[in-house]
Protein backbone atom coordinates (compact mmCIF):
# COMPACT_ATOMS: atom_id res chain seq x y z
CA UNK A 1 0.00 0.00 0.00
CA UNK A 2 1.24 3.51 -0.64
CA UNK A 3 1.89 5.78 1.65
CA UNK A 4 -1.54 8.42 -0.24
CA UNK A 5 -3.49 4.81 1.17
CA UNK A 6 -2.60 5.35 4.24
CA UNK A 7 -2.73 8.16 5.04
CA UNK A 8 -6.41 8.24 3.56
CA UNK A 9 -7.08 5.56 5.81
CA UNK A 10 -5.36 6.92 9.25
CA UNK A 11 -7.06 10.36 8.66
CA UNK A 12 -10.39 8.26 8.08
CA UNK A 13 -9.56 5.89 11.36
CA UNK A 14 -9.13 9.44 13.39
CA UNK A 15 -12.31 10.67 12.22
CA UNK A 16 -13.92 7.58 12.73
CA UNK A 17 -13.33 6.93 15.88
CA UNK A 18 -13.21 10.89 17.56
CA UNK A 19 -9.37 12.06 17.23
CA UNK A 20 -9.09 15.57 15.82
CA UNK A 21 -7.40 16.15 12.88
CA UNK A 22 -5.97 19.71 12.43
CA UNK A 23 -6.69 21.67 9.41
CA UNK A 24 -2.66 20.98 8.46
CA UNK A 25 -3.41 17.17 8.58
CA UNK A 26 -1.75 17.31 11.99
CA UNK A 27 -2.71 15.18 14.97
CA UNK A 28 -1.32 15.44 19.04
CA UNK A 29 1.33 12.84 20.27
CA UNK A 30 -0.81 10.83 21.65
CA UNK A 31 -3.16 10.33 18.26
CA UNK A 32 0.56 9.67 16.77
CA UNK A 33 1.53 7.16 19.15
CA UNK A 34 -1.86 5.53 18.75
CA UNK A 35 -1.07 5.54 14.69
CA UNK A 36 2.04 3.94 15.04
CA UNK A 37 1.31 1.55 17.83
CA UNK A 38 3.62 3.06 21.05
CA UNK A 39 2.43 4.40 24.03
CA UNK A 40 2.55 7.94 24.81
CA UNK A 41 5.47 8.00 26.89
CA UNK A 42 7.47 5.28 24.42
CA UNK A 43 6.93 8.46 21.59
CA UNK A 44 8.32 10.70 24.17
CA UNK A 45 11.09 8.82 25.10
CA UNK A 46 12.07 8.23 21.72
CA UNK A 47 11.84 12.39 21.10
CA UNK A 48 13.88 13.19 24.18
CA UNK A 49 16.46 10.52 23.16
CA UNK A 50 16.74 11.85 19.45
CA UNK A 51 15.71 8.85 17.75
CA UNK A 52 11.99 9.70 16.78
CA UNK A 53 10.01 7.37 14.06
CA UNK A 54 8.82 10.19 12.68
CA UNK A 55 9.75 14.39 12.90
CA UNK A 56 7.67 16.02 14.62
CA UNK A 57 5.66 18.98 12.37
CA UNK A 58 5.71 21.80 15.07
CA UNK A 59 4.54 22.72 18.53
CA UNK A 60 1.14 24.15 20.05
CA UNK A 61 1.30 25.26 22.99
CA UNK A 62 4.52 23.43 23.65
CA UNK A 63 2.40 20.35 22.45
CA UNK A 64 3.90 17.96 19.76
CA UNK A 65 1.74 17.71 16.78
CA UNK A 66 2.69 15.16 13.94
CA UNK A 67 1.92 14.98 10.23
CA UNK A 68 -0.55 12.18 9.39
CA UNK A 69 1.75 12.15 6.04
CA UNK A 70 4.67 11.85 7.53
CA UNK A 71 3.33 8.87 9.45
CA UNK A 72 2.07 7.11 6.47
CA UNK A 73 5.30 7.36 5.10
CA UNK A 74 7.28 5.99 8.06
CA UNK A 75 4.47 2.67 7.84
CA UNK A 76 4.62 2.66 4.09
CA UNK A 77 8.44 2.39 4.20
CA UNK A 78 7.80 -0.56 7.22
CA UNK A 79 5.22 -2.56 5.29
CA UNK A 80 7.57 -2.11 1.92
CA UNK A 81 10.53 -3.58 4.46
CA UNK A 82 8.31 -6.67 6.18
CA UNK A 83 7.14 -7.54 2.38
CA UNK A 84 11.14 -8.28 0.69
């Protein structure tokens, strides 16, 4: 699956199921973690180490918000990896 696919289908899984989606296509940490299957805290941890899964797209509030492409991406390039 592409990486358009999926993020299609993670912006229609956040609607679906009452996670805010900012006008940017931007969701909070925690919606991100959620996406890619961490906790919270295991997306933090990875930030505060320097080895985040994906970038983050910028702050609100001093709030981490993440692009839904930029997710998509990161599980496109996974499923691409798992399938060769």
């Amino acid at each position: 699956m592409n990486a358009e696919a999926i993020e299609d289908r993670l912006r229609d899984w956040c609607s679906k199921n009452g996670h805010a989606v900012t006008p940017l296509n931007e969701v909070s940490e925690p919606v991100a973690a959620l996406l890619l299957g961490l906790s919270t805290s295991a997306l933090r941890l990875q930030f505060n180490e320097g080895r985040s899964l994906v970038p983050v797209a910028r702050y609100v509030l001093n709030r981490r918000m993440y692009a839904i492409a930029d997710i998509a991406c990161y599980l496109a390039h996974g499923a691409q990896r798992a399938l060769d």
